[in-house]
PDB file of N, CA and C in Angstrom:
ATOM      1  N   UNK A   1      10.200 -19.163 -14.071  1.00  0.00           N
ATOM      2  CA  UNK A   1      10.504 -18.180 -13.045  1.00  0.00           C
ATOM      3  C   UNK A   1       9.868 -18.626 -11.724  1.00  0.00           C
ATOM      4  N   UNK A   2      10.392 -18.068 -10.706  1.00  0.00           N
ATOM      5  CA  UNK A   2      10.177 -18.424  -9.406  1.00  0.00           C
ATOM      6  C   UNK A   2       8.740 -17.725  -8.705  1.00  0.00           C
ATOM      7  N   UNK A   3       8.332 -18.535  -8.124  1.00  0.00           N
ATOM      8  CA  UNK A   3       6.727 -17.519  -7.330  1.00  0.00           C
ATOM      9  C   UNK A   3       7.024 -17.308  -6.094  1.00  0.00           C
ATOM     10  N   UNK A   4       6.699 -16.262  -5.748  1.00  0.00           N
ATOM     11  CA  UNK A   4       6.613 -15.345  -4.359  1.00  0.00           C
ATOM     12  C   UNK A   4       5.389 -15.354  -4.093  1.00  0.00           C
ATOM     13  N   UNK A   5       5.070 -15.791  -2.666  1.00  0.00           N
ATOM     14  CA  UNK A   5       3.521 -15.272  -1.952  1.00  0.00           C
ATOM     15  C   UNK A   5       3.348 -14.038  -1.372  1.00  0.00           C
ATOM     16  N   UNK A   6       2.746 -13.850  -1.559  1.00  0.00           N
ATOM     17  CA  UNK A   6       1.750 -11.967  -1.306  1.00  0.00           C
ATOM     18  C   UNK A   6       0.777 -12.258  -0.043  1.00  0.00           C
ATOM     19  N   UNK A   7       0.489 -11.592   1.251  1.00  0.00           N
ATOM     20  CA  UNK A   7      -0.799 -11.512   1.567  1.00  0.00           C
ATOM     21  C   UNK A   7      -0.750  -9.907   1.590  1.00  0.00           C
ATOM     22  N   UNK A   8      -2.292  -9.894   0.752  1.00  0.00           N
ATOM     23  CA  UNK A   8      -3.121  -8.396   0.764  1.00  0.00           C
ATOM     24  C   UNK A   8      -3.797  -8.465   1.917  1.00  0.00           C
ATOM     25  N   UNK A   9      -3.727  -7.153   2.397  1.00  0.00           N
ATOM     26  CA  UNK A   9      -5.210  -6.951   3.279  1.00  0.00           C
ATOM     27  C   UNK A   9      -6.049  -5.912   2.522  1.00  0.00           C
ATOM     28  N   UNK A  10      -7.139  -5.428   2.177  1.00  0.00           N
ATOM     29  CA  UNK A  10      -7.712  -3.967   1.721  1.00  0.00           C
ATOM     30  C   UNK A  10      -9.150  -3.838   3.032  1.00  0.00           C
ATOM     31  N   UNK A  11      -9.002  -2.691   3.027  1.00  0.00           N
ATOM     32  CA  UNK A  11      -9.477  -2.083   4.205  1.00  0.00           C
ATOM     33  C   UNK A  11     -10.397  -1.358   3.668  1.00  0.00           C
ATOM     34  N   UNK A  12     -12.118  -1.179   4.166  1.00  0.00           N
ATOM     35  CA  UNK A  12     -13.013  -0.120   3.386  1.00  0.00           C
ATOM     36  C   UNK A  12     -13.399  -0.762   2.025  1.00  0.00           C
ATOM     37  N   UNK A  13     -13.887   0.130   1.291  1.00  0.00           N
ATOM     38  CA  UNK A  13     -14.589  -0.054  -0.391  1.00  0.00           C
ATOM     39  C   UNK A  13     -13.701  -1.202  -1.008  1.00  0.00           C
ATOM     40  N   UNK A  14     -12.240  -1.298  -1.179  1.00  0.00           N
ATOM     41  CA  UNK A  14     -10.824  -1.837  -1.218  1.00  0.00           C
ATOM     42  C   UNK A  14     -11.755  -2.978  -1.098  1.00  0.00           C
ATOM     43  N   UNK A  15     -12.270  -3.958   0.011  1.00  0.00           N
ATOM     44  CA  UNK A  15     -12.356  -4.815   0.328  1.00  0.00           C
ATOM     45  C   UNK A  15     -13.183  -5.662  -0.589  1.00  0.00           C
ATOM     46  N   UNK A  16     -14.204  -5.098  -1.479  1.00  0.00           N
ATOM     47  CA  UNK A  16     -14.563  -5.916  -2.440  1.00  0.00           C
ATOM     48  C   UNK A  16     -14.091  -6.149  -3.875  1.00  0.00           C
ATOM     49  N   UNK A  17     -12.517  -5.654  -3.939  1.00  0.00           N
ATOM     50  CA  UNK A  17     -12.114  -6.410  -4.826  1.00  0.00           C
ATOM     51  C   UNK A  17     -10.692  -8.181  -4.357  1.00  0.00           C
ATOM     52  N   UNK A  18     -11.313  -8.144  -3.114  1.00  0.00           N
ATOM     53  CA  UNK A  18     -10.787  -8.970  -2.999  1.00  0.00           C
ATOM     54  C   UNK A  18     -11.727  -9.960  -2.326  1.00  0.00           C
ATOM     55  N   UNK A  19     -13.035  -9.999  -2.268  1.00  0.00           N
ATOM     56  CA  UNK A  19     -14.456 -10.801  -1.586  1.00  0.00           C
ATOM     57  C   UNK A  19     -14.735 -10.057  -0.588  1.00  0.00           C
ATOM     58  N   UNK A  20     -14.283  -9.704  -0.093  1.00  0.00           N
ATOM     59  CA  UNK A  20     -15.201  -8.674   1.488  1.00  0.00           C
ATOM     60  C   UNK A  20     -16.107  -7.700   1.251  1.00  0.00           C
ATOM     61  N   UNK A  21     -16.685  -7.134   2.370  1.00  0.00           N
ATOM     62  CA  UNK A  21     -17.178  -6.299   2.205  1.00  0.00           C
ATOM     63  C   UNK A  21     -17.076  -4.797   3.350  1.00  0.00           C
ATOM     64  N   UNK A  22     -15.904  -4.976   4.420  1.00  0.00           N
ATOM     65  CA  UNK A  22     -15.312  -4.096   4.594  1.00  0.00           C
ATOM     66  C   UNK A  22     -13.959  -4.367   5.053  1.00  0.00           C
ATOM     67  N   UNK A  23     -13.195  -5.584   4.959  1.00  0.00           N
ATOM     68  CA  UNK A  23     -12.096  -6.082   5.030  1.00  0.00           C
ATOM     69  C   UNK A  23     -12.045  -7.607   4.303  1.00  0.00           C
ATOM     70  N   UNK A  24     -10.795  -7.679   3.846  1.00  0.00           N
ATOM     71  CA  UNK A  24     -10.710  -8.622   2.851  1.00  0.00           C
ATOM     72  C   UNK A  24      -9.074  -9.124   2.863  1.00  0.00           C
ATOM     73  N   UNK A  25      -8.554 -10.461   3.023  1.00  0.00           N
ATOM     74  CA  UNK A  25      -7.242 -10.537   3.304  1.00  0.00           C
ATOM     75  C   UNK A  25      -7.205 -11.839   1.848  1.00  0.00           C
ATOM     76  N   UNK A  26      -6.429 -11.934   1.270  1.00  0.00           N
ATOM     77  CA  UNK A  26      -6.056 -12.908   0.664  1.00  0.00           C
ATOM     78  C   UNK A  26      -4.672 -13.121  -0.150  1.00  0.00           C
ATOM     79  N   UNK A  27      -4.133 -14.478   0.050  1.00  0.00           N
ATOM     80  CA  UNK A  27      -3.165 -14.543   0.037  1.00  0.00           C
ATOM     81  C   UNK A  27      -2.648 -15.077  -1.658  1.00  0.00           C
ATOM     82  N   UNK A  28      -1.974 -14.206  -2.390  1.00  0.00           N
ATOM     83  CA  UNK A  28      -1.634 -14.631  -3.975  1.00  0.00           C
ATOM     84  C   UNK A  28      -0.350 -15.480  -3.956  1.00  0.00           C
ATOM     85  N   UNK A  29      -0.033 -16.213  -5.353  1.00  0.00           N
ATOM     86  CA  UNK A  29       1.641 -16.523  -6.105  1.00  0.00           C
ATOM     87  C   UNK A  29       1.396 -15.690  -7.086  1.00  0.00           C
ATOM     88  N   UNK A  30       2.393 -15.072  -6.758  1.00  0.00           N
ATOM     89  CA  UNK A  30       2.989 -13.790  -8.244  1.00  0.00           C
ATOM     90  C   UNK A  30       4.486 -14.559  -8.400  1.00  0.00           C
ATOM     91  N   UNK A  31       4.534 -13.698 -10.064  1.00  0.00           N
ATOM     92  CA  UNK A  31       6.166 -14.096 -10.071  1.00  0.00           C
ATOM     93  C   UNK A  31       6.800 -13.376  -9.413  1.00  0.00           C
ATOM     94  N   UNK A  32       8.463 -14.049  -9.207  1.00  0.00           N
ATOM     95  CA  UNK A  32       9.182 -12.875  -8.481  1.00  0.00           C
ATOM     96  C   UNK A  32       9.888 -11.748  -8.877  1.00  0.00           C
ATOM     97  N   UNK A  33       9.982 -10.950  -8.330  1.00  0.00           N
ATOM     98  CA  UNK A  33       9.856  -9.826  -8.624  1.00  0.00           C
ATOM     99  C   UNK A  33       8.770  -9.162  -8.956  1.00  0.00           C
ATOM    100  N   UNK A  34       7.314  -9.440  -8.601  1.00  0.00           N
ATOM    101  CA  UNK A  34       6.550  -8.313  -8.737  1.00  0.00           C
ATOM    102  C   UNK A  34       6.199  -6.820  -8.317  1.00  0.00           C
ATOM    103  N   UNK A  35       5.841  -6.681  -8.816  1.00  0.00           N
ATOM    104  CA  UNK A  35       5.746  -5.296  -8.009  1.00  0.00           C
ATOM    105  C   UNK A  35       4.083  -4.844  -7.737  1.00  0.00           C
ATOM    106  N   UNK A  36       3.719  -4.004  -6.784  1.00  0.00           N
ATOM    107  CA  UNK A  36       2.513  -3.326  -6.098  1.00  0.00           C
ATOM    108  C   UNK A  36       1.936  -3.362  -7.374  1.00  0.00           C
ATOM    109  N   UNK A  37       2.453  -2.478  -8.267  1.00  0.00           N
ATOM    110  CA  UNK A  37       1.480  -1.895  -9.612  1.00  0.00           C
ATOM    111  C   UNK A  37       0.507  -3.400  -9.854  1.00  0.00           C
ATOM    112  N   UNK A  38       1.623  -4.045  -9.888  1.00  0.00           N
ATOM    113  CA  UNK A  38       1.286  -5.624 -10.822  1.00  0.00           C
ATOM    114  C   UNK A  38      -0.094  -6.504  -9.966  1.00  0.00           C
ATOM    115  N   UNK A  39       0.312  -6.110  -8.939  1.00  0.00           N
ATOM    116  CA  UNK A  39      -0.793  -7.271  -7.433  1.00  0.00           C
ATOM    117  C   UNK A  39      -2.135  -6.232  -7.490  1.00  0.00           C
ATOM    118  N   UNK A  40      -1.673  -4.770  -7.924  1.00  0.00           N
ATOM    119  CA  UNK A  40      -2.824  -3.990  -7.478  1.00  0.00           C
ATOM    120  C   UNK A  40      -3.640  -4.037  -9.055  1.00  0.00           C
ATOM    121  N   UNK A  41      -2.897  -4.550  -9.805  1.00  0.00           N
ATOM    122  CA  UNK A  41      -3.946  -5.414 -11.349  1.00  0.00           C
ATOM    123  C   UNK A  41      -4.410  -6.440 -11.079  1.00  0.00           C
ATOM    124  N   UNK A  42      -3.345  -7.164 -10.547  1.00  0.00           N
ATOM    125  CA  UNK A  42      -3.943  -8.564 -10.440  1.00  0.00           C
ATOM    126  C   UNK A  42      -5.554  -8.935  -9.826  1.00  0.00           C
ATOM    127  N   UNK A  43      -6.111  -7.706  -8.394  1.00  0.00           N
ATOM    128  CA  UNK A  43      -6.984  -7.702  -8.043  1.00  0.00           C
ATOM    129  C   UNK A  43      -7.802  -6.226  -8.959  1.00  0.00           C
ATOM    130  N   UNK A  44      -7.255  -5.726  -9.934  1.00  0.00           N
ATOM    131  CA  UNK A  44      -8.283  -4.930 -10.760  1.00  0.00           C
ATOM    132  C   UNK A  44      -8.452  -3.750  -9.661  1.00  0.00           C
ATOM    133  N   UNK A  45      -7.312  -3.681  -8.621  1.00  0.00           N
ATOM    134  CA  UNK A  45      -7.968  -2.366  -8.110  1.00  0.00           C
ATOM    135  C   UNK A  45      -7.612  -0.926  -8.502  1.00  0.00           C
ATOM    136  N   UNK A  46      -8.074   0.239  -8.766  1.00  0.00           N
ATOM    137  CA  UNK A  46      -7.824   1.384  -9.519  1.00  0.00           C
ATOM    138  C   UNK A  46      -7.089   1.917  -8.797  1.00  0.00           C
ATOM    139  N   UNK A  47      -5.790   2.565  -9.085  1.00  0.00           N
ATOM    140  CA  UNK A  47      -4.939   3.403  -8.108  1.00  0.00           C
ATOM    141  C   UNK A  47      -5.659   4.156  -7.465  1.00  0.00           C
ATOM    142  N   UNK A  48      -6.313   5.195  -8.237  1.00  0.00           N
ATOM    143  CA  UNK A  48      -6.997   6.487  -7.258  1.00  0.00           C
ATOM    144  C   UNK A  48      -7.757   6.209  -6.557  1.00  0.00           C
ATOM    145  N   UNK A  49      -8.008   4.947  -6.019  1.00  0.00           N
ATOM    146  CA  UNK A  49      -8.923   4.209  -5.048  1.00  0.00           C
ATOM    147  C   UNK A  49      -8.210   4.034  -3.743  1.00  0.00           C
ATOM    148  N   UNK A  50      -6.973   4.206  -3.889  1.00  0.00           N
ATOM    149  CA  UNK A  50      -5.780   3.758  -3.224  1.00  0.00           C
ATOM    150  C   UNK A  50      -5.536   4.771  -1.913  1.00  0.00           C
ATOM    151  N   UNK A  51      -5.692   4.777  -0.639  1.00  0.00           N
ATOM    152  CA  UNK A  51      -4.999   5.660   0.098  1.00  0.00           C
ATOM    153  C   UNK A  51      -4.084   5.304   0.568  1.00  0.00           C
ATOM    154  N   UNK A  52      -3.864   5.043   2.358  1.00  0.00           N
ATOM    155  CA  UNK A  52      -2.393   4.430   2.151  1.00  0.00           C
ATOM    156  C   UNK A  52      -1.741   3.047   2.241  1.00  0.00           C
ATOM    157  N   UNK A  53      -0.878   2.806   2.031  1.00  0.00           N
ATOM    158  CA  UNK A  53      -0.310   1.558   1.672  1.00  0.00           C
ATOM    159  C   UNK A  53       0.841   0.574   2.394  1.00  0.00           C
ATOM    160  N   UNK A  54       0.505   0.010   3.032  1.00  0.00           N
ATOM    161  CA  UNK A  54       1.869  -0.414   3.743  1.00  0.00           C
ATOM    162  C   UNK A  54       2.073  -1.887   3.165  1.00  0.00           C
ATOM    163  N   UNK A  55       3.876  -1.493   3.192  1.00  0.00           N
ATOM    164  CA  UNK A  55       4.464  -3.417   2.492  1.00  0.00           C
ATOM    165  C   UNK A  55       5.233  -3.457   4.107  1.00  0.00           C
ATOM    166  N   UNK A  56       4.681  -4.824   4.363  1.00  0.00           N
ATOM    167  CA  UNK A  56       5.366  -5.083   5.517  1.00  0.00           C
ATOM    168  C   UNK A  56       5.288  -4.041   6.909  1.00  0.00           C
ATOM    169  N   UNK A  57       4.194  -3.065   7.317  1.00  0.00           N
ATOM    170  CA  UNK A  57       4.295  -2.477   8.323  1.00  0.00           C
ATOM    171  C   UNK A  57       4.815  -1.052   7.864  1.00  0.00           C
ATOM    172  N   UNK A  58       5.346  -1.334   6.171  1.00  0.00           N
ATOM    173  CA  UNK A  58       5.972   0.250   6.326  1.00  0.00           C
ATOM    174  C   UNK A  58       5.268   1.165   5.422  1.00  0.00           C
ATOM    175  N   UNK A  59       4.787   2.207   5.813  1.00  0.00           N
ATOM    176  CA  UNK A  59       4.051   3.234   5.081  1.00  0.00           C
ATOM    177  C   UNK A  59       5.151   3.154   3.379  1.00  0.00           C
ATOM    178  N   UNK A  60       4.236   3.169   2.479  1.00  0.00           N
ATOM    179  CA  UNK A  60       4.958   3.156   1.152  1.00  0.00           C
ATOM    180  C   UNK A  60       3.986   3.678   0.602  1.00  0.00           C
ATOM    181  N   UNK A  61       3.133   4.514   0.814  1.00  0.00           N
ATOM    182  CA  UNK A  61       2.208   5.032  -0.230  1.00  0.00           C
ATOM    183  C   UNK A  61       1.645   5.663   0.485  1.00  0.00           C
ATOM    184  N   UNK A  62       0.936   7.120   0.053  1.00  0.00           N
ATOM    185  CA  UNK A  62      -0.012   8.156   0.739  1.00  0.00           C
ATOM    186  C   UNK A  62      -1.287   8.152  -0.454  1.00  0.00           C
ATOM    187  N   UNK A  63      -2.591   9.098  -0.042  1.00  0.00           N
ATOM    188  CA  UNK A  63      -2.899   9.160  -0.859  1.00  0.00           C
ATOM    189  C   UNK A  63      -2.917  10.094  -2.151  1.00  0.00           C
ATOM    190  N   UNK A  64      -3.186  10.309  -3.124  1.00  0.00           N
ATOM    191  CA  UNK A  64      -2.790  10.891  -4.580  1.00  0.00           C
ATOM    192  C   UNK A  64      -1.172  11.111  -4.981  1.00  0.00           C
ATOM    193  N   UNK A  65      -0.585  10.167  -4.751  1.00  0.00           N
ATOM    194  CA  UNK A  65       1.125   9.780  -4.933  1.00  0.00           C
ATOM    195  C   UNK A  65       1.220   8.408  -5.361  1.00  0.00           C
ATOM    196  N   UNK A  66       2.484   8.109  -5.986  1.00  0.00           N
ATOM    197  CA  UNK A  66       2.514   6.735  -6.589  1.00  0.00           C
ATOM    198  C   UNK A  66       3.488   6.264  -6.404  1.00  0.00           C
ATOM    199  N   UNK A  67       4.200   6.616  -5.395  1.00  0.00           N
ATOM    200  CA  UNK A  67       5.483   6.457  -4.378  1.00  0.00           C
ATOM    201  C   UNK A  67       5.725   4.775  -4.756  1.00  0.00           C
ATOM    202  N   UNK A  68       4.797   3.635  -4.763  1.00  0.00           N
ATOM    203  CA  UNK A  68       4.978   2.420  -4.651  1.00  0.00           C
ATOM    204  C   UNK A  68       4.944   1.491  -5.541  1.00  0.00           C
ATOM    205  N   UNK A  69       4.192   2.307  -6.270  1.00  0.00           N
ATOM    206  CA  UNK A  69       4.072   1.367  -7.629  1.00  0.00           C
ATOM    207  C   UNK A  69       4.796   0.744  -8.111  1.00  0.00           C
ATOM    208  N   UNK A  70       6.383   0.943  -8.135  1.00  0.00           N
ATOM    209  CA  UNK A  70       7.194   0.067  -8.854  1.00  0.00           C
ATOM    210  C   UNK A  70       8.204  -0.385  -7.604  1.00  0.00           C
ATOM    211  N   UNK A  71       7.630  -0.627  -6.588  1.00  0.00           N
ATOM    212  CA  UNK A  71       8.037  -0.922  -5.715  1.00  0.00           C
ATOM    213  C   UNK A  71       8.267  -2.998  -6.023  1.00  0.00           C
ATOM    214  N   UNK A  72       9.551  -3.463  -5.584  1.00  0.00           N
ATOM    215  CA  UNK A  72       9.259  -5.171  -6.399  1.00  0.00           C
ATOM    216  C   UNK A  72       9.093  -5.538  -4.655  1.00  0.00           C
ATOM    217  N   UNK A  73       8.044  -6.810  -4.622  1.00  0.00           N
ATOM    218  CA  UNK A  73       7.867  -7.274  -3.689  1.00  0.00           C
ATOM    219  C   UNK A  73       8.483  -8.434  -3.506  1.00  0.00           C
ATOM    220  N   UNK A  74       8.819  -8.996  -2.090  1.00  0.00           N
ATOM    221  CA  UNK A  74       9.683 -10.096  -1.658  1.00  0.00           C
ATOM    222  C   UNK A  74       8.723 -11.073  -1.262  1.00  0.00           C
ATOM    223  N   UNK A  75       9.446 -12.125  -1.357  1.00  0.00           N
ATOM    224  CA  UNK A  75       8.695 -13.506  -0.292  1.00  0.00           C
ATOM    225  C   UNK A  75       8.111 -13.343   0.650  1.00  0.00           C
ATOM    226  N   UNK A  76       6.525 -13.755   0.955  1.00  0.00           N
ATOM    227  CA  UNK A  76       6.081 -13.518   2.264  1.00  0.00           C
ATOM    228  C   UNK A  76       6.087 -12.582   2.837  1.00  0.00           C
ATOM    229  N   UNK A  77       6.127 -11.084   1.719  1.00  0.00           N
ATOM    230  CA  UNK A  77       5.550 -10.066   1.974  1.00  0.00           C
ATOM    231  C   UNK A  77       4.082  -9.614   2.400  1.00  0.00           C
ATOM    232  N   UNK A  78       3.821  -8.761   3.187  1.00  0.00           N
ATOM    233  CA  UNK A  78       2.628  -8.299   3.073  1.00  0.00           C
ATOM    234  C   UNK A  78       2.312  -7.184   2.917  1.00  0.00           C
ATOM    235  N   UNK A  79       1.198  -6.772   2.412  1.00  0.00           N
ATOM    236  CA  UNK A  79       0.346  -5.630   1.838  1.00  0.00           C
ATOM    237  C   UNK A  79      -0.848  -5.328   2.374  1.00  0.00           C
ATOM    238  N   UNK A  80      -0.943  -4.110   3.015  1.00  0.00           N
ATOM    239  CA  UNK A  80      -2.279  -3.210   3.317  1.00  0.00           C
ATOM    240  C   UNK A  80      -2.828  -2.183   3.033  1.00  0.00           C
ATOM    241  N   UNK A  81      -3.451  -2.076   1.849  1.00  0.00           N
ATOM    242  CA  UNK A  81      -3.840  -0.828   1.512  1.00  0.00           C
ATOM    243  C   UNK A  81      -5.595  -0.161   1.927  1.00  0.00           C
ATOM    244  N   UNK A  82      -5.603   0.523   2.316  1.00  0.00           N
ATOM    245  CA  UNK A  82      -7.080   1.383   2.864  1.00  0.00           C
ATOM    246  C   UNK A  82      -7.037   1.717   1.911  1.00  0.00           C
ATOM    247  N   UNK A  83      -8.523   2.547   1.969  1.00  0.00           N
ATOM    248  CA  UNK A  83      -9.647   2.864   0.635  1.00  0.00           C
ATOM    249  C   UNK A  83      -9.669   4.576   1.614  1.00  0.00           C
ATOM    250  N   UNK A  84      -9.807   5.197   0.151  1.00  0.00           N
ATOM    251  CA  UNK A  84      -9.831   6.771   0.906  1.00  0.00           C
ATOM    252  C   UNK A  84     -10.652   7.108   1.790  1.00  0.00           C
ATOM    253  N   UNK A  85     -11.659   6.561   1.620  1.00  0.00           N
ATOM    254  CA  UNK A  85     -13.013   6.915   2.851  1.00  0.00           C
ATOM    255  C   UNK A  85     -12.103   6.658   4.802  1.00  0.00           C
ATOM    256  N   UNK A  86     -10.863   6.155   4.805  1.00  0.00           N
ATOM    257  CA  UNK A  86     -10.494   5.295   5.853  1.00  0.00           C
ATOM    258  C   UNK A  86      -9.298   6.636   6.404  1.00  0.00           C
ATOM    259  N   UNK A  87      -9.512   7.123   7.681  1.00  0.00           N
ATOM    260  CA  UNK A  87      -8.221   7.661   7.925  1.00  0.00           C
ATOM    261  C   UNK A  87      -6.920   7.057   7.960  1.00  0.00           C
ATOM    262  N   UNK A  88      -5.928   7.666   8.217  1.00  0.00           N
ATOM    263  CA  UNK A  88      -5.046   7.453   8.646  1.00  0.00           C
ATOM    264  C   UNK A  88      -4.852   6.355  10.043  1.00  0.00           C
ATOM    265  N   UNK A  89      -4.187   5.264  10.046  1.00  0.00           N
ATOM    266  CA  UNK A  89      -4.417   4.301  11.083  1.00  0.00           C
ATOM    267  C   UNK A  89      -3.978   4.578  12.273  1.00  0.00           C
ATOM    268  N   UNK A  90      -5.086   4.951  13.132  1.00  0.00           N
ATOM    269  CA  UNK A  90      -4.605   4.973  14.608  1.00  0.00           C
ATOM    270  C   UNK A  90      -3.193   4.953  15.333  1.00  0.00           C
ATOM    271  N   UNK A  91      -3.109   3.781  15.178  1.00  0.00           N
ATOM    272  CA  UNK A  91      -2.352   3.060  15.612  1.00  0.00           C
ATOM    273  C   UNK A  91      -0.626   3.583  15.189  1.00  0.00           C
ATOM    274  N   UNK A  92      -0.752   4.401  14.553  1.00  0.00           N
ATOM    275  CA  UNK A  92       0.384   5.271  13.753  1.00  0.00           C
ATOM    276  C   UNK A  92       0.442   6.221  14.188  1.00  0.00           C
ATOM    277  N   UNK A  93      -0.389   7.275  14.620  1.00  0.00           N
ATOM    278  CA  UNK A  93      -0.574   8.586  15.234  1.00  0.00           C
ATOM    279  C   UNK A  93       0.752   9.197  15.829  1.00  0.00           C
ATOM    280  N   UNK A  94       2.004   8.690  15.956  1.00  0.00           N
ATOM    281  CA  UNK A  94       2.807   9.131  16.567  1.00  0.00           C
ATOM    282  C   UNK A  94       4.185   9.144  15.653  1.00  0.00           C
ATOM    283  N   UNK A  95       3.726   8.789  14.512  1.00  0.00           N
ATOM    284  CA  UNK A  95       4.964   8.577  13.599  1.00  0.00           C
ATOM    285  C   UNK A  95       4.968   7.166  13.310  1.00  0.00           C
ATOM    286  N   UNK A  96       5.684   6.807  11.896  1.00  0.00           N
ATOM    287  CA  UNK A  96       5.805   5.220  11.702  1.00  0.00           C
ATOM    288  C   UNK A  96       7.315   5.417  10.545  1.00  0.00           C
ATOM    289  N   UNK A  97       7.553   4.308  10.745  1.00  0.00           N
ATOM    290  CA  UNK A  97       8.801   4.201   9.339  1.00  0.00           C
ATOM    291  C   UNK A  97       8.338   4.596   7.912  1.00  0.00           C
ATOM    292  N   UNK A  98       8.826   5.479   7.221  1.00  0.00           N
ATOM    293  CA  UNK A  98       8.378   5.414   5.551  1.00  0.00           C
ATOM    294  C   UNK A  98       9.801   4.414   4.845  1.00  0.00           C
ATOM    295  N   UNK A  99       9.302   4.242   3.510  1.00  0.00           N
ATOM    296  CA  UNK A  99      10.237   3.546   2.407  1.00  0.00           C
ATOM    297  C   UNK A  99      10.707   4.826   2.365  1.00  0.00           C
ATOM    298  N   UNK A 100      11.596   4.527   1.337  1.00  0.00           N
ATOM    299  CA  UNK A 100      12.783   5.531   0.475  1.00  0.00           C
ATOM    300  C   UNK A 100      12.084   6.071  -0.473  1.00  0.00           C
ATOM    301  N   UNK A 101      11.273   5.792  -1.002  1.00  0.00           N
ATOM    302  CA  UNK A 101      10.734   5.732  -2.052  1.00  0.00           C
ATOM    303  C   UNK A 101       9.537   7.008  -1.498  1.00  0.00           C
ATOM    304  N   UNK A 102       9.109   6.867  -0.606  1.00  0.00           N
ATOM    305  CA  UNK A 102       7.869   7.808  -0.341  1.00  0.00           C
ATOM    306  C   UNK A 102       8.746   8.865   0.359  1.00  0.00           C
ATOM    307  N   UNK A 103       9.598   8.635   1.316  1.00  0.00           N
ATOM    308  CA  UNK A 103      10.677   9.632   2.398  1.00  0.00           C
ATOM    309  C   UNK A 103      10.930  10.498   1.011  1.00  0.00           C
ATOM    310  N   UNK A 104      11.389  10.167  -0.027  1.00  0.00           N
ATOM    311  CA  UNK A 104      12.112  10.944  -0.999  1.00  0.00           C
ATOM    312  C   UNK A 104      10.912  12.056  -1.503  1.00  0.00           C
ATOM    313  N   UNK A 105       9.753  11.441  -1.999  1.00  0.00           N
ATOM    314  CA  UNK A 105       8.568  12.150  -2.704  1.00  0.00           C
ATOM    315  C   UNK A 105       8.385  13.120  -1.502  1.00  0.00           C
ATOM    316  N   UNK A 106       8.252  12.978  -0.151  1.00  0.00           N
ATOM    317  CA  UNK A 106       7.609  14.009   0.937  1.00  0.00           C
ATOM    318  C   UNK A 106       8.605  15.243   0.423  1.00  0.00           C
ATOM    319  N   UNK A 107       9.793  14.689   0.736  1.00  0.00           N
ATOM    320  CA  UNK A 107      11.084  15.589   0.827  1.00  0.00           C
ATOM    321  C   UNK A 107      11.488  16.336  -0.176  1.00  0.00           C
ATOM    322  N   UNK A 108      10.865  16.177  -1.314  1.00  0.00           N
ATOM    323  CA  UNK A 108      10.717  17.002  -2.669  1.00  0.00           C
ATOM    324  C   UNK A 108       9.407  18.165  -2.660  1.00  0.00           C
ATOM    325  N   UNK A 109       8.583  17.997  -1.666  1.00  0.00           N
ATOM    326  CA  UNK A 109       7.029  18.638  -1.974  1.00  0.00           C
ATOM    327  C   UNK A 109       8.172  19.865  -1.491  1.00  0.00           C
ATOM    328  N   UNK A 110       7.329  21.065  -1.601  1.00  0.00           N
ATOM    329  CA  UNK A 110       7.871  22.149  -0.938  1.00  0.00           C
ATOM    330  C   UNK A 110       6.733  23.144  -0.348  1.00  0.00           C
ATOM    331  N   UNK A 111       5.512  22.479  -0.151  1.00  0.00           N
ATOM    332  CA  UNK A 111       4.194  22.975   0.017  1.00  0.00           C
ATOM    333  C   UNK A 111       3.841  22.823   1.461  1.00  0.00           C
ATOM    334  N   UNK A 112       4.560  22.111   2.058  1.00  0.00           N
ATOM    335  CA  UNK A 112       4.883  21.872   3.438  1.00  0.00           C
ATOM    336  C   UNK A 112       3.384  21.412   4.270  1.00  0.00           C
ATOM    337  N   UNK A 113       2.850  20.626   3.197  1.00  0.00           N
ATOM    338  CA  UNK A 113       1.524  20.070   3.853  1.00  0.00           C
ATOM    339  C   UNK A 113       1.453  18.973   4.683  1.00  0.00           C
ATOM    340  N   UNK A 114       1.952  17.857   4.335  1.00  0.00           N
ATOM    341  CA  UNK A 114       2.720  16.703   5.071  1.00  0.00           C
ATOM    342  C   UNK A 114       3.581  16.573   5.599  1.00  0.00           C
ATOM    343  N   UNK A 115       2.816  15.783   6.810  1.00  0.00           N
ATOM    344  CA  UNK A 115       3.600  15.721   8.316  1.00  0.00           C
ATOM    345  C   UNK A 115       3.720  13.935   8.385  1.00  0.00           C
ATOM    346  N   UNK A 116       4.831  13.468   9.010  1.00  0.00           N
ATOM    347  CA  UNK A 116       4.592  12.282   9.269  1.00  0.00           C
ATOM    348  C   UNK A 116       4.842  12.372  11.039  1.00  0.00           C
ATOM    349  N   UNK A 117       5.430  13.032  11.768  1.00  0.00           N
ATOM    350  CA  UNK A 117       4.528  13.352  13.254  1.00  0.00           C
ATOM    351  C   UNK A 117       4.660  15.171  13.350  1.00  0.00           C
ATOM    352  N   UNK A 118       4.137  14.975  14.401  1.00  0.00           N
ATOM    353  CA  UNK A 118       3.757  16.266  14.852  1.00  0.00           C
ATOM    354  C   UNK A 118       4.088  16.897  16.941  1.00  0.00           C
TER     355      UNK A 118
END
């Protein structure tokens, strides 16, 4: 089977399962078709450790949801997941793209707690 490269970033606590100690970037070969679940074993990190998650720039994960997990990753994808201690990224504050996959989970809550702008 064919290998796909991954770069992780983990942000916060996150960062020492990949050598850091408050940011940590490193770049894997998985087979293709992996998926998040699989990369987020590969580095032994515990979901509920997990806040949010972006593949490629795009929000795919919040925290206590599993929106991504079986999400399959592409070539020269990348991955950023923060550690709960970490807000929400700045730099987003105004709205950002979600996957399908998470757009769908918001759009099912009916508790009307989550906002992606305001």
């Amino acid at each position: 089977m064919a290998l796909i490269r991954i770069t992780l970033t983990l942000y916060g606590s996150l960062a020492k399962f990949a050598g850091g100690k408050y940011i940590a970037q490193k770049t894997v070969e998985l087979e293709e078709g992996a998926t998040i679940q699989e990369l987020m074993d590969f580095f032994n990190i515990p979901y509920d450790q997990k806040s949010y998650l972006f593949i490629n720039n795009i929000l795919s994960d919040m925290p206590g949801l599993s929106a991504s997990l079986d999400e399959a990753l592409s070539d020269n994808a990348r991955v950023g997941i923060f550690s709960l201690q970490h807000m929400y990224p700045y730099q987003y504050r105004d709205g950002l793209p979600m996957s399908e996959a998470l757009t769908k989970i918001l759009a099912e809550r009916d508790d009307g707690v989550m906002h992606n702008t305001y």
